[in-house]
Protein backbone atom coordinates (compact mmCIF):
# COMPACT_ATOMS: atom_id res chain seq x y z
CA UNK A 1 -46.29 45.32 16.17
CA UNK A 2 -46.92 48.99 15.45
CA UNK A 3 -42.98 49.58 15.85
CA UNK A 4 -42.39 46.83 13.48
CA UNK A 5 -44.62 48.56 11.02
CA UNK A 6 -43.10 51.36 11.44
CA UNK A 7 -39.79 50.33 10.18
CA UNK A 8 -40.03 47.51 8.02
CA UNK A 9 -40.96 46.97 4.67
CA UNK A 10 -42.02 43.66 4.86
CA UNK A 11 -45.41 43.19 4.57
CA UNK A 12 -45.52 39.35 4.30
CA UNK A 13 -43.77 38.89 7.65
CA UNK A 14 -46.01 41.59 9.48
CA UNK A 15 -49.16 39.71 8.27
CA UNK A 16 -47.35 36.45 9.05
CA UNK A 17 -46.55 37.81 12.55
CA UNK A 18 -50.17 39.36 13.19
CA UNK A 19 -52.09 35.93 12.12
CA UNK A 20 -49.65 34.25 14.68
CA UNK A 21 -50.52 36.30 17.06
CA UNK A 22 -54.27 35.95 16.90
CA UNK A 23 -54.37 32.60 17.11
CA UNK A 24 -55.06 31.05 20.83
CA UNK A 25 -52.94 28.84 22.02
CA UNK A 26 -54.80 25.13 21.82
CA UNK A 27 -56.14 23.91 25.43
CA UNK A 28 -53.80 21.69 27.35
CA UNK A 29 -50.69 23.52 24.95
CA UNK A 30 -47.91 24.49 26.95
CA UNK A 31 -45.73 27.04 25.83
CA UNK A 32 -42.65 24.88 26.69
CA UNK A 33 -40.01 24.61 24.13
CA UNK A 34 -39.84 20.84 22.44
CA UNK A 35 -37.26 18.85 24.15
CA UNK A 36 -33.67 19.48 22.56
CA UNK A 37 -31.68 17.00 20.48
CA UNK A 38 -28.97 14.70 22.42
CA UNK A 39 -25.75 16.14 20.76
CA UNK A 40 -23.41 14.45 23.01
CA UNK A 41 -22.21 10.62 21.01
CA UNK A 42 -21.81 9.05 24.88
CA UNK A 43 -25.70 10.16 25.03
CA UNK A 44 -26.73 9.25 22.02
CA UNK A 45 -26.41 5.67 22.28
CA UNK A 46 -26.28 2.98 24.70
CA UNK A 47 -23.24 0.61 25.54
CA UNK A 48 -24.49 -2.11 24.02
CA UNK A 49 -24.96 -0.33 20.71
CA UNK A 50 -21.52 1.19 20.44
CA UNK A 51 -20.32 -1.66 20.70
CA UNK A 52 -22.44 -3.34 17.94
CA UNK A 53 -21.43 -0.76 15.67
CA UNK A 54 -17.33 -1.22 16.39
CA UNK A 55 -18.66 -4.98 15.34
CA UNK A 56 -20.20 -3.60 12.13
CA UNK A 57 -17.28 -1.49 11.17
CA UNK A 58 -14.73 -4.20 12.03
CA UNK A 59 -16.82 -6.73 9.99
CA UNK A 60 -16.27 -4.45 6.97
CA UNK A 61 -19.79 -3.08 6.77
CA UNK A 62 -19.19 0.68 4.62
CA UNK A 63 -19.54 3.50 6.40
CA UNK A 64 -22.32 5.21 4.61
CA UNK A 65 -24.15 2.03 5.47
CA UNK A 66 -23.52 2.43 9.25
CA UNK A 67 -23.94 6.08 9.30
CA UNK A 68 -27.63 5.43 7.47
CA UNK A 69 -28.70 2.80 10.45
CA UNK A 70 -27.44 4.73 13.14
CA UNK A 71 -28.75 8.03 11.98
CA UNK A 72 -24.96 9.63 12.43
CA UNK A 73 -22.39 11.81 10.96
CA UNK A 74 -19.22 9.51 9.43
CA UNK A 75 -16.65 12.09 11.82
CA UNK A 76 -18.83 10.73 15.08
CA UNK A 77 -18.72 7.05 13.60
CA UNK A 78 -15.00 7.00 12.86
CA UNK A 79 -14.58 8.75 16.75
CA UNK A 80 -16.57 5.78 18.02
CA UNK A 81 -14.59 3.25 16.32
CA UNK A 82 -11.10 5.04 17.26
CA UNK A 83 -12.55 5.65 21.57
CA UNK A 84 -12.71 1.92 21.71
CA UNK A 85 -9.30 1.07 20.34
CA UNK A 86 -9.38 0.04 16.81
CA UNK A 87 -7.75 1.50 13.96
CA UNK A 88 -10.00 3.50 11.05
CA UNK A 89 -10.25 2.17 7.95
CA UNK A 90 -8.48 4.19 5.04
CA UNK A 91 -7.72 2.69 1.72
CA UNK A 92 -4.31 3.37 0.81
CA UNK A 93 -2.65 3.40 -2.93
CA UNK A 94 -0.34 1.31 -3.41
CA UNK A 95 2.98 2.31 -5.22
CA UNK A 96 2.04 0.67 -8.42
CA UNK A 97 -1.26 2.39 -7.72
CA UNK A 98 0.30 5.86 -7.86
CA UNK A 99 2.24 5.32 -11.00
CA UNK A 100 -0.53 3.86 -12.95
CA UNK A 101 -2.72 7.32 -11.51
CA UNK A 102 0.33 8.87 -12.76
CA UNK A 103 0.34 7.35 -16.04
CA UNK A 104 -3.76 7.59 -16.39
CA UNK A 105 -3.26 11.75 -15.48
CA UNK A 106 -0.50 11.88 -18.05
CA UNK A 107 -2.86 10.65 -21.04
CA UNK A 108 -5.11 13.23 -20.60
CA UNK A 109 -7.88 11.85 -18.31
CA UNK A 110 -9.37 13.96 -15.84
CA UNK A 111 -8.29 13.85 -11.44
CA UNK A 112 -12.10 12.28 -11.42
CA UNK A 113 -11.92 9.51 -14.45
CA UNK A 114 -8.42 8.75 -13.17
CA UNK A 115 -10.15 8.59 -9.84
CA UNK A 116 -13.17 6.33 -10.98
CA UNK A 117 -10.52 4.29 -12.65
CA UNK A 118 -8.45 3.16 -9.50
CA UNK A 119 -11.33 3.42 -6.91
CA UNK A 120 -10.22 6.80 -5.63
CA UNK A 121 -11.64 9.60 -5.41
CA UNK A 122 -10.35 12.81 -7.75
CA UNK A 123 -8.79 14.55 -4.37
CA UNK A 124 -6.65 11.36 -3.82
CA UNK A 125 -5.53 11.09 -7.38
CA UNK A 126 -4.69 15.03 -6.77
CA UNK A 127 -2.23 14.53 -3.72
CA UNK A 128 -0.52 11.57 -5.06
CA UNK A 129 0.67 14.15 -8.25
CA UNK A 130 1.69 16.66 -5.33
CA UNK A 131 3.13 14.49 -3.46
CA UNK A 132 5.32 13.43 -6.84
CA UNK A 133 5.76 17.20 -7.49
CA UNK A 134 3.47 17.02 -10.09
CA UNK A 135 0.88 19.86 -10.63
CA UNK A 136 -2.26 19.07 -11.93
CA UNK A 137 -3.60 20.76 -15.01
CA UNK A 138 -6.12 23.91 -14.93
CA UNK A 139 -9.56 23.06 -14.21
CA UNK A 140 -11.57 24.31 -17.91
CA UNK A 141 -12.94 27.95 -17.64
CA UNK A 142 -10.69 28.78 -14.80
């Protein structure tokens, strides 16, 4: 403590680090770390609910939705869904799609009203106008 005294100028963590110190530890505490969180998906859940949420995903329930009940990340969702052998979701733009984006982005309207417009979101809208060798305009202040 005296070292860290020494050579730091942070008084708020020394007095933070002496209280902590001075306080016993509780009777019956152990000093044993809390048990660590399951980061392994084949760990996490059980047979039985994998394959409820493949049902909920195939029945068209959204993702977000899914993610929310199962307390998971969308990546470890979609990795679930794709392990037991059924394609991912992905909304694709149709042709007619892309040229009314195109037309929308031509007018003026910004990547994310275009986006809003067709259902897309702004980075969509932004690779169909690559893909069409179209560069998008400067973002403002850039």
């Amino acid at each position: 403590m005296d070292l860290l005294a020494t050579y730091s100028k942070l008084d708020s963590v020394q007095k933070a680090l002496r209280r902590a110190l001075a306080v016993p530890l509780a009777e019956g505490a152990s000093q044993r770390r809390p048990a660590q969180r399951v980061h392994r998906l084949e760990r996490r859940l059980t047979g039985d609910e994998v394959a409820e949420l493949v049902d909920l995903y195939r029945g068209g329930t959204p993702l977000a939705q899914i993610c929310e009940t199962y307390n998971m990340a969308a990546p470890s969702v979609r990795r679930l869904v794709s392990d037991a052998g059924y394609p991912l979701r992905a909304p694709k733009m149709t042709c007619e799609q892309e040229q009314r984006a195109i037309q929308l982005y031509a007018t003026g309207l910004s990547l994310a009203k275009v986006g809003a417009e067709l259902g897309f979101h702004p980075t969509a809208i932004n690779g169909v106008l690559r893909r069409h060798m179209l560069n998008p305009r400067p973002r403002p202040g850039y």
